[in-house]
Protein backbone atom coordinates (compact mmCIF):
# COMPACT_ATOMS: atom_id res chain seq x y z
CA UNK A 1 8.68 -62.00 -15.13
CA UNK A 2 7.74 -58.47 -16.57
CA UNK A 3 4.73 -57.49 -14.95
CA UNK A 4 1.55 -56.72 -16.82
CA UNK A 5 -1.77 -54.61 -16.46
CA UNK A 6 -4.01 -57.31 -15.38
CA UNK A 7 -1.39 -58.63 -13.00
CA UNK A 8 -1.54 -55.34 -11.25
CA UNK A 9 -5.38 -54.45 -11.13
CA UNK A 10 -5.76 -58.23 -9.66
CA UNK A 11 -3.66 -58.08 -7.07
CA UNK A 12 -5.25 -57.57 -3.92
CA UNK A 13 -3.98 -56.43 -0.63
CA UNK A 14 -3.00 -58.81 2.10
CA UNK A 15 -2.22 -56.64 5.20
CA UNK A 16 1.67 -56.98 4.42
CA UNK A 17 3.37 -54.64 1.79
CA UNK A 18 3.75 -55.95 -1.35
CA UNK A 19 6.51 -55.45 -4.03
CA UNK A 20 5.94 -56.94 -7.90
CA UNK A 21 9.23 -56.36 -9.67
CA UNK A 22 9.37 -55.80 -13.21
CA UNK A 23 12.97 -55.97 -13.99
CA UNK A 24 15.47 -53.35 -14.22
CA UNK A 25 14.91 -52.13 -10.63
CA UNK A 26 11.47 -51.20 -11.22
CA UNK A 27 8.51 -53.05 -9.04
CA UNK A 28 5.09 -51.88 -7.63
CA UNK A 29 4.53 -51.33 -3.71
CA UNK A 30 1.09 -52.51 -2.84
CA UNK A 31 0.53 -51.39 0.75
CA UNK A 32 -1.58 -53.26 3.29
CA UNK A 33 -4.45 -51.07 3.11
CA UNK A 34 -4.20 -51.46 -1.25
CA UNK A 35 -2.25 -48.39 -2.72
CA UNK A 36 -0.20 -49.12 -5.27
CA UNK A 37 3.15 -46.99 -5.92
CA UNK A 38 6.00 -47.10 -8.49
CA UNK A 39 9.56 -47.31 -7.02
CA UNK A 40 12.86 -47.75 -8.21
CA UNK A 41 16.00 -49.69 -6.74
CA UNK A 42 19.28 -48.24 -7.70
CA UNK A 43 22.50 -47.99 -6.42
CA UNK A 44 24.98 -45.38 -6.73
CA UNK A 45 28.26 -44.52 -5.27
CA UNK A 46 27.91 -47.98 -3.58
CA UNK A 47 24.53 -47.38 -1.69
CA UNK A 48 21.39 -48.66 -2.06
CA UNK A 49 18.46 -45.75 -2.78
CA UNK A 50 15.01 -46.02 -3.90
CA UNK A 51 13.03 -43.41 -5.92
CA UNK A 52 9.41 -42.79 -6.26
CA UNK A 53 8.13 -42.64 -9.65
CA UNK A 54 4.48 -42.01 -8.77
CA UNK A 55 1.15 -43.87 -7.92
CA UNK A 56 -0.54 -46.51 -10.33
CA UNK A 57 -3.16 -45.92 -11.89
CA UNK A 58 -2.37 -42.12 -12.68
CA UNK A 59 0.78 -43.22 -13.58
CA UNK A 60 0.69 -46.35 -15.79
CA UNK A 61 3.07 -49.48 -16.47
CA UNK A 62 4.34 -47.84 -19.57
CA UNK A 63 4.83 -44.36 -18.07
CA UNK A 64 6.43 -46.42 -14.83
CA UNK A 65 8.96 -47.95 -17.47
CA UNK A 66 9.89 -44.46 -19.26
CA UNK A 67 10.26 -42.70 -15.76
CA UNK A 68 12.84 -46.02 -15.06
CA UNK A 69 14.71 -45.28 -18.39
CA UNK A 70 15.32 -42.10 -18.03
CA UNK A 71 16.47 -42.35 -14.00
CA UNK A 72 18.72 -45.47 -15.16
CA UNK A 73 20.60 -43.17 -17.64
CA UNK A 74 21.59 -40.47 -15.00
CA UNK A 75 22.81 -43.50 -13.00
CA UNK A 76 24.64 -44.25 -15.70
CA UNK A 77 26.20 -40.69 -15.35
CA UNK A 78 26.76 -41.09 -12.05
CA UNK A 79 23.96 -38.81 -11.52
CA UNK A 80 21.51 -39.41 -8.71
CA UNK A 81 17.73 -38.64 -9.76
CA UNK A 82 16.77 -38.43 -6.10
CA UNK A 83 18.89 -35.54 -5.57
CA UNK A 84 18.35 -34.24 -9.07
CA UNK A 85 14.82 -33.92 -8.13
CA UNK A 86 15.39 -32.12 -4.44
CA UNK A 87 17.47 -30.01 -6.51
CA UNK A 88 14.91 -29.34 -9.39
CA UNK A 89 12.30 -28.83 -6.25
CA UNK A 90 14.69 -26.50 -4.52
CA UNK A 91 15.32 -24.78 -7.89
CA UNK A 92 11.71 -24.01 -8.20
CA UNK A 93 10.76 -22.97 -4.88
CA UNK A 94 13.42 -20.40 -4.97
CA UNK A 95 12.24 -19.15 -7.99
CA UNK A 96 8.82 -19.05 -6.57
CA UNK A 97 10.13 -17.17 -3.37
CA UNK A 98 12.09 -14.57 -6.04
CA UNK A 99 9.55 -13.58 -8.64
CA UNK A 100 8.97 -10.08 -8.78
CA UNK A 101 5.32 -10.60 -7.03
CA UNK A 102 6.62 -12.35 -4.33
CA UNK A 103 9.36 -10.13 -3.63
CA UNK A 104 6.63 -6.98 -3.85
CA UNK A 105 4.49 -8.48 -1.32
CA UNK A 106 7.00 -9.37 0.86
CA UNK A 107 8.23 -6.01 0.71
CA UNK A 108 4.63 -4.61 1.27
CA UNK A 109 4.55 -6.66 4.22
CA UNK A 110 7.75 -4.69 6.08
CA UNK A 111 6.75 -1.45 4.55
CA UNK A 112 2.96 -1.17 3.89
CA UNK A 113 2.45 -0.66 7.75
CA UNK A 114 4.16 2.56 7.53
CA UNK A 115 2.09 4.35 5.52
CA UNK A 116 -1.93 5.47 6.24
CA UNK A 117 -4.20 2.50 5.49
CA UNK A 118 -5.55 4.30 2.26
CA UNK A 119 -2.41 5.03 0.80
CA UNK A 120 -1.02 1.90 1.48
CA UNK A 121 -3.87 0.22 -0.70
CA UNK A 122 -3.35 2.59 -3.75
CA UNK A 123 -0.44 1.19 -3.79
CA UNK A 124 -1.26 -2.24 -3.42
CA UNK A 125 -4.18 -1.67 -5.97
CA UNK A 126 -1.32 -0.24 -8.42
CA UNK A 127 0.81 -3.47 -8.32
CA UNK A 128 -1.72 -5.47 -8.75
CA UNK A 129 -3.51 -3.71 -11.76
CA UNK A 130 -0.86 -2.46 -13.43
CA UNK A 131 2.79 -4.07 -12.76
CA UNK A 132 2.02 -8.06 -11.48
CA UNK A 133 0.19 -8.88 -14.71
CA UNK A 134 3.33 -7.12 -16.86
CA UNK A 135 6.14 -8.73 -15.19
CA UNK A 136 5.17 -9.99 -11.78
CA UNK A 137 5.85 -13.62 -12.41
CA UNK A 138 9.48 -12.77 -13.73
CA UNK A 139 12.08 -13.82 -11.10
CA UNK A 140 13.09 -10.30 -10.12
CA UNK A 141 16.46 -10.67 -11.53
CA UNK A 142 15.05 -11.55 -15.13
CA UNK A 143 12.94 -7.83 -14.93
CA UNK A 144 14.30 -5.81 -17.72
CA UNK A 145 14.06 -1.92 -18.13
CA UNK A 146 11.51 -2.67 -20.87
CA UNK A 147 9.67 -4.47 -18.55
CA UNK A 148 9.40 -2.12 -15.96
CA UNK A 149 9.10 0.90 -18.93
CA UNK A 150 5.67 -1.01 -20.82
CA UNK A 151 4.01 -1.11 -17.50
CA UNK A 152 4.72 2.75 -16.77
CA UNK A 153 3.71 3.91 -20.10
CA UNK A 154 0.37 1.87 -20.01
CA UNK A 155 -0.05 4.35 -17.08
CA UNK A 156 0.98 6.97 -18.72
CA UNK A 157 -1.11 6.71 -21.48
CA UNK A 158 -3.93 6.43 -19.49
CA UNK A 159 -3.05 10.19 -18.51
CA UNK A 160 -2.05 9.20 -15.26
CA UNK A 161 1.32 10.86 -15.42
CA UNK A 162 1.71 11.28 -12.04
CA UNK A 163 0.98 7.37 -11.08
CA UNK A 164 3.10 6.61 -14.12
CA UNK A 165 6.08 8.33 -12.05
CA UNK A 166 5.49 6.79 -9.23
CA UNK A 167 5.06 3.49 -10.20
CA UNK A 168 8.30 3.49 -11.30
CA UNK A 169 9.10 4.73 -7.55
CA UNK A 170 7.62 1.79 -6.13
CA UNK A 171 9.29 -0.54 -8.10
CA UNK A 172 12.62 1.03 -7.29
CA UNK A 173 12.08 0.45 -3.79
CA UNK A 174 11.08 -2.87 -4.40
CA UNK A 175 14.44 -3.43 -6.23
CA UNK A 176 16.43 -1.71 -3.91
CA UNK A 177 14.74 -3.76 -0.98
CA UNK A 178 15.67 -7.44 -2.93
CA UNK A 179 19.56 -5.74 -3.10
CA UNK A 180 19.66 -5.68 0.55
CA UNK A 181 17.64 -9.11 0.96
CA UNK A 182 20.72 -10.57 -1.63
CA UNK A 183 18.18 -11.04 -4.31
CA UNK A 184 19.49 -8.62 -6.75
CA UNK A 185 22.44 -6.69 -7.68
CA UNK A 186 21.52 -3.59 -9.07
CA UNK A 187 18.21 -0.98 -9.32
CA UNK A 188 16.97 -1.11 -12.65
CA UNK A 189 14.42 1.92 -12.13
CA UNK A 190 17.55 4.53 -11.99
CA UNK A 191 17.98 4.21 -15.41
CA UNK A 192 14.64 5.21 -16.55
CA UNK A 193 14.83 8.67 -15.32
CA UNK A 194 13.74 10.78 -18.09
CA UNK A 195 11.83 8.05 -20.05
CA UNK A 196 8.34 9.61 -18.79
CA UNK A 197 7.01 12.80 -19.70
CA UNK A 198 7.13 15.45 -16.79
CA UNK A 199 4.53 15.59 -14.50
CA UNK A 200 2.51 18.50 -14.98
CA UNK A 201 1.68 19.76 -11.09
CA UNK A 202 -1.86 20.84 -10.56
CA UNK A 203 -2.54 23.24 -7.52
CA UNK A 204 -5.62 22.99 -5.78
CA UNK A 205 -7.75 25.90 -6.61
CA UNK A 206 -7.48 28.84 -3.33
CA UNK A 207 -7.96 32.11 -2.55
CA UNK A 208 -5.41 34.45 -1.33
CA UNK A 209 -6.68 37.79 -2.22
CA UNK A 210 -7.42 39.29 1.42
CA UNK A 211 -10.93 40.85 0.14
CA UNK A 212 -11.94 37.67 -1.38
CA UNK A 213 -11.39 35.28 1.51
CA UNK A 214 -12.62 37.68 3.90
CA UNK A 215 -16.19 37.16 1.44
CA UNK A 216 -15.23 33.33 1.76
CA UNK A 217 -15.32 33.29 5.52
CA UNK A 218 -18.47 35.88 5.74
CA UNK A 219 -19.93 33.00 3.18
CA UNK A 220 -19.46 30.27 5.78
CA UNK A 221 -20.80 32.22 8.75
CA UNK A 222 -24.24 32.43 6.55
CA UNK A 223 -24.29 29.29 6.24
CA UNK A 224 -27.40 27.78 6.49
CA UNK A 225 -27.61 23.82 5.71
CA UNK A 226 -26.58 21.46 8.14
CA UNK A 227 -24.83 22.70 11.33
CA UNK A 228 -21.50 20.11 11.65
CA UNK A 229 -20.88 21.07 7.87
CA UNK A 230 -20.62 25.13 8.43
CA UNK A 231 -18.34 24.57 11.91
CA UNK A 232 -15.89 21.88 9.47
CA UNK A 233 -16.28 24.90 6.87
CA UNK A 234 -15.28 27.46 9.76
CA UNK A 235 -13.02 25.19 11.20
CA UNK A 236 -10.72 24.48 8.06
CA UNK A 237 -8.72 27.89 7.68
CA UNK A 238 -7.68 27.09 11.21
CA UNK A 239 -6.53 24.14 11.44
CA UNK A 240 -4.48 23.42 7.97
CA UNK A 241 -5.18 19.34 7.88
CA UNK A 242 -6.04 17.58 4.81
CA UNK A 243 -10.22 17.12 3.54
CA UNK A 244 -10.27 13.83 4.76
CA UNK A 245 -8.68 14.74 8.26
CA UNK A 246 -10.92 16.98 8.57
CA UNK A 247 -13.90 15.03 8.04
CA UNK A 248 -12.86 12.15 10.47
CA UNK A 249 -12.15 14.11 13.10
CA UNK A 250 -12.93 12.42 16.71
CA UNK A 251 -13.96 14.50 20.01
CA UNK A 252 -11.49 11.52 21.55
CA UNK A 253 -8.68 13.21 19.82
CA UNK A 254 -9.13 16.65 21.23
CA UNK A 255 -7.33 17.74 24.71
CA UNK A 256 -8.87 20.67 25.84
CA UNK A 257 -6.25 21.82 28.60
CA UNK A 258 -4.11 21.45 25.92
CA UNK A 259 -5.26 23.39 23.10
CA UNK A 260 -4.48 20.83 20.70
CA UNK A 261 -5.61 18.15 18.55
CA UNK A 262 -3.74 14.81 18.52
CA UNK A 263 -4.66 13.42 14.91
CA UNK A 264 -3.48 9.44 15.17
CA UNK A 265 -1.07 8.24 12.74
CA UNK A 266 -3.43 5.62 11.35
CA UNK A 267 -5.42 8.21 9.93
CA UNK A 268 -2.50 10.40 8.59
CA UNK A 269 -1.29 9.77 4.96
CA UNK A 270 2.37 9.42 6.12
CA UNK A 271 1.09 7.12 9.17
CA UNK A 272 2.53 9.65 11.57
CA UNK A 273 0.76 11.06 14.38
CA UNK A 274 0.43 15.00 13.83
CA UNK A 275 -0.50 18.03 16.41
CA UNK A 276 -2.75 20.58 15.25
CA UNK A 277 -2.45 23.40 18.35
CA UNK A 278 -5.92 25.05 18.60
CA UNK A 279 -6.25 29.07 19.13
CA UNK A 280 -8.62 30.40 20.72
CA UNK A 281 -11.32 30.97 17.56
CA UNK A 282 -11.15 26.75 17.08
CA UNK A 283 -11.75 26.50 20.77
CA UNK A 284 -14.64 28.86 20.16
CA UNK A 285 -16.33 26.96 17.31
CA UNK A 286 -15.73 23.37 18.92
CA UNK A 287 -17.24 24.68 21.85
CA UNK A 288 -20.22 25.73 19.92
CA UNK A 289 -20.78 22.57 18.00
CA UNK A 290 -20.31 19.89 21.04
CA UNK A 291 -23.97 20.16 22.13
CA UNK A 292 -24.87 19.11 18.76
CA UNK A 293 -22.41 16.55 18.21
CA UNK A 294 -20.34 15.95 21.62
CA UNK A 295 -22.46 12.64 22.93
CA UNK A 296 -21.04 10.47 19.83
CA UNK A 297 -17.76 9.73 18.28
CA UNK A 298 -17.64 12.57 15.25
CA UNK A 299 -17.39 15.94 15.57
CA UNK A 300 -19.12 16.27 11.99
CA UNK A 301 -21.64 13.28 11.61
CA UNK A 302 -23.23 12.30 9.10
CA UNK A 303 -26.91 13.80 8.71
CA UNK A 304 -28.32 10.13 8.52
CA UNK A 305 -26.07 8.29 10.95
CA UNK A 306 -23.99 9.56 13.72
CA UNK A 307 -22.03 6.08 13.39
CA UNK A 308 -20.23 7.74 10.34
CA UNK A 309 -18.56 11.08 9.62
CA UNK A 310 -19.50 13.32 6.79
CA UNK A 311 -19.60 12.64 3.20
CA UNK A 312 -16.61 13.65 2.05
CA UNK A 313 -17.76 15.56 -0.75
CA UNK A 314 -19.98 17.78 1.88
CA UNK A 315 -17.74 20.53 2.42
CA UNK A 316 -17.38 20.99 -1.26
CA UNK A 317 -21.11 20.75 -2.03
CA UNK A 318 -21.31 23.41 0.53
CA UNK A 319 -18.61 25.62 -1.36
CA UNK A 320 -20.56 25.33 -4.00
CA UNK A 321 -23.62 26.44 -3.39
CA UNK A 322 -22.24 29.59 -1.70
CA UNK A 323 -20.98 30.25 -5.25
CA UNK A 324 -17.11 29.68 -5.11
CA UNK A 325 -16.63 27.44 -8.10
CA UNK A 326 -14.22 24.70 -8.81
CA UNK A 327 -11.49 27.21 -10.63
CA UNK A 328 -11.40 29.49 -7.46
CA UNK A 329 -11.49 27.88 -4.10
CA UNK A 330 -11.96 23.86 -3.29
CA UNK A 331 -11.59 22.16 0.47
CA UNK A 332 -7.93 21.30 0.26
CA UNK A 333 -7.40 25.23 -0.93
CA UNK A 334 -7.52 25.74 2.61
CA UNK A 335 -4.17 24.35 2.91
CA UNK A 336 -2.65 26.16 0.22
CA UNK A 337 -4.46 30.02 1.64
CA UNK A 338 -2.38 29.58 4.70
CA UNK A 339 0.75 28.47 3.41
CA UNK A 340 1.14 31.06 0.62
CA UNK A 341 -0.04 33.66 2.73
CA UNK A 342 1.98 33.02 5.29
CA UNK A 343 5.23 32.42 3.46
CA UNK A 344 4.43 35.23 2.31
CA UNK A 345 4.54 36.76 5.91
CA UNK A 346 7.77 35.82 6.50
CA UNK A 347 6.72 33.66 8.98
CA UNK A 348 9.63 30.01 9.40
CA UNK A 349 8.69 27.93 6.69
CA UNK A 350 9.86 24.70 8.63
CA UNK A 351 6.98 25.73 10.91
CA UNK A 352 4.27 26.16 8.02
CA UNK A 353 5.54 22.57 6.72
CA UNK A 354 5.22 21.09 9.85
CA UNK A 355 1.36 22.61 10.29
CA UNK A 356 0.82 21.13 7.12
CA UNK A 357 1.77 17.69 8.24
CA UNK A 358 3.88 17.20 5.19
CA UNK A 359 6.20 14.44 4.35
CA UNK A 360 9.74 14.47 6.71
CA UNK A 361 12.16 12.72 4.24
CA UNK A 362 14.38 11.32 7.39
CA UNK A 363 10.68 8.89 8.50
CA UNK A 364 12.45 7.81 11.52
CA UNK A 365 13.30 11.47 12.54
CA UNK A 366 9.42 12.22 11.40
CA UNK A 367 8.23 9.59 13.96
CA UNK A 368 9.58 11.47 17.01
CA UNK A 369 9.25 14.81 16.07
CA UNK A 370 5.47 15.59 15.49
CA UNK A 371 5.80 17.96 18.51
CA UNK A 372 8.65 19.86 16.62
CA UNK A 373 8.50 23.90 16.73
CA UNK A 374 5.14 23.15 18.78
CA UNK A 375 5.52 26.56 20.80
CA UNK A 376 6.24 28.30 17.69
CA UNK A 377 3.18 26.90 15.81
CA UNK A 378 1.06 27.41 18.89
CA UNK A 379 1.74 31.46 18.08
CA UNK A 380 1.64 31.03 14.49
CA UNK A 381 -1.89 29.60 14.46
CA UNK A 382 -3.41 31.99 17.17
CA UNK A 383 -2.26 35.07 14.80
CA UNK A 384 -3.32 33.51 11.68
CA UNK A 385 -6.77 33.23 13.53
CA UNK A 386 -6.22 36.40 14.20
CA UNK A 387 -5.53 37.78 11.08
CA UNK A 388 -8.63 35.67 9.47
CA UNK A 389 -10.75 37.62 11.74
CA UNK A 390 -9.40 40.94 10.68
CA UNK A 391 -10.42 40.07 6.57
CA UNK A 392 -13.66 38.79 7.86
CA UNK A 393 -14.60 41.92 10.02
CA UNK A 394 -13.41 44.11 7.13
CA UNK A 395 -15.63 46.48 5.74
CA UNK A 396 -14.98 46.04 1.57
């Protein structure tokens, strides 16, 4: 007898399972502690299988009976709904495990450790703000140029020209990494080259008129404000590292027999460790700023706790107000004062590259060689020291 609704809310549980049948394979399993679930009896290829069709009441008689209909005509076909549905299941989970997102962040997973913690979150924060909500649920094999190309000029349009350029990077890699996990056969990001305007590259305002910085470094000497910001100011020329190097700097990461500064590769933007050899002027300064400072952690505190470094606009506030503006000198100018002045002194460019701590295309050579041309840099540094001195001693 066809079962009906009151049959099965009235049925009560007796410790045993129960099974109602209500023809055509289909019957209810009431279990000994009173759940009720749908299955369905079937053979095929001679054996006997059962298939769950869900749990009464969120799935009623009538939906019990559909669900049976439609599993009794793939029989029919010779088609088994229990391994339709692993399949379906299997289908889905792969496509899950090969969207575009999924693929990303398992990609940022092998690769994000490589690169300096804030780096590796701008590029995290790009994905997410700018790529995932384009095309990130797209199985990565479904991404189309135009996919990739509306999320870049969003960016572009933004005037982020630079970020539009490499977003497109990042996604190649991304590609490039599902072609060698078998997810994908080809790089779709090669064929957008061109499709973005050029970047326009902006150098950081320097000096490198000799009169000039020796007025710069005179300038910082007079410096009056507070103490660990005119020894990061005198400090800078010599010792070519980033702004933000700079201000984190830790007396734990100075050897003094030495000479040299050991930055970790945590706080490096490539996430390689980098040298910086000290002449004997940096020796001078740190010397003169570790009774302030030398008891805690930073060599430039900040002036209301010495549990964090500097502001990192400080230095530049401090340019400021000795009257350098924005057009003509910033913190990072540093950089650029030593390296066009001495390229311009003939002096091995692979050694002025590797001072600046810049980017070693070959990583895995990069990550052994951050003692490369050390000697060589060693005299490099003490004569640019030297030759600061001369433009700040210079009567002009």
């Amino acid at each position: 007898m066809p079962l009906t609704d009151v049959t099965i809310k009235n049925i009560k549980p007796n410790g045993k399972n129960i099974k109602l049948f209500d023809g055509g394979g289909l019957f209810l399993l009431v279990t000994p502690v009173g759940h009720k679930r749908w299955r369905l009896k079937y053979r095929i290829a001679g054996k006997e299988k059962l298939f769950a069709l869900g749990v009464y009441p969120e799935v009623s008689l009538k939906e019990a009976r559909e669900k049976r209909d439609e599993a009794r005509k793939l029989i029919k076909q010779d088609i088994d709904p229990c391994a339709q549905r692993h399949a379906a299941k299997a289908a889905l989970k792969e496509k899950s495990e090969n969207t575009f997102e999924h693929v990303s962040l398992e990609w940022f997973a092998v690769h994000g450790k490589k690169l300096a913690p804030s780096y590796s979150k701008k590029i995290k924060s790009l994905l997410e703000r700018e790529v995932f909500p384009v095309f990130g649920g797209k199985a990565i094999v479904d991404v189309e140029h135009a996919d990739l190309l509306k999320a870049a000029r969003h960016v572009e349009a933004s005037g982020a020209v630079e970020t539009a350029h490499r977003l497109i990077q990042i996604c190649g890699q991304i590609f490039r990494y599902a072609i060698a996990t078998n997810r994908l056969k080809y790089d779709i990001s090669t064929s957008l080259r061109g499709a973005l305007g050029k970047v326009t590259t902006q150098r950081m305002a320097t000096l490198t008129d000799s009169n000039r910085i020796g007025q710069l470094l005179r300038a910082i000497d007079s410096y009056a404000g507070y103490f660990p910001v005119k020894c990061a100011l005198q400090l800078a020329p010599l010792f070519f590292v980033r702004p933000g190097e700079l201000q984190k700097a830790e007396w734990g990461e100075f050897n003094w027999e030495l000479s040299e500064w050991r930055i970790p590769a945590e706080k490096m933007k490539m996430n390689q460790q980098h040298i910086v050899p000290l002449s004997r002027q940096a020796l001078s300064i740190l010397e003169t700023l570790r009774p302030y400072t030398g008891a805690g952690r930073f060599l430039f505190p900040s002036i209301r706790t010495t549990t964090k470094p500097i502001a990192p606009e400080s230095l530049l506030v401090a340019l400021r107000s000795m009257g350098f503006t924005k057009e003509e000198m910033t913190v990072h100018g540093f950089r650029g004062m030593a390296s066009t002045i001495l390229n311009e002194q003939g002096y091995n460019r692979d050694w002025i590259e590797r001072q600046l701590a810049h980017a070693e295309r070959d990583s895995i050579r990069a990550a052994y060689n951050y003692a490369e041309y050390l000697p060589e840099r060693q005299k490099m540094v003490q004569e640019w020291a030297d030759y600061l001195d001369g433009l700040r001693y210079a009567k002009n």
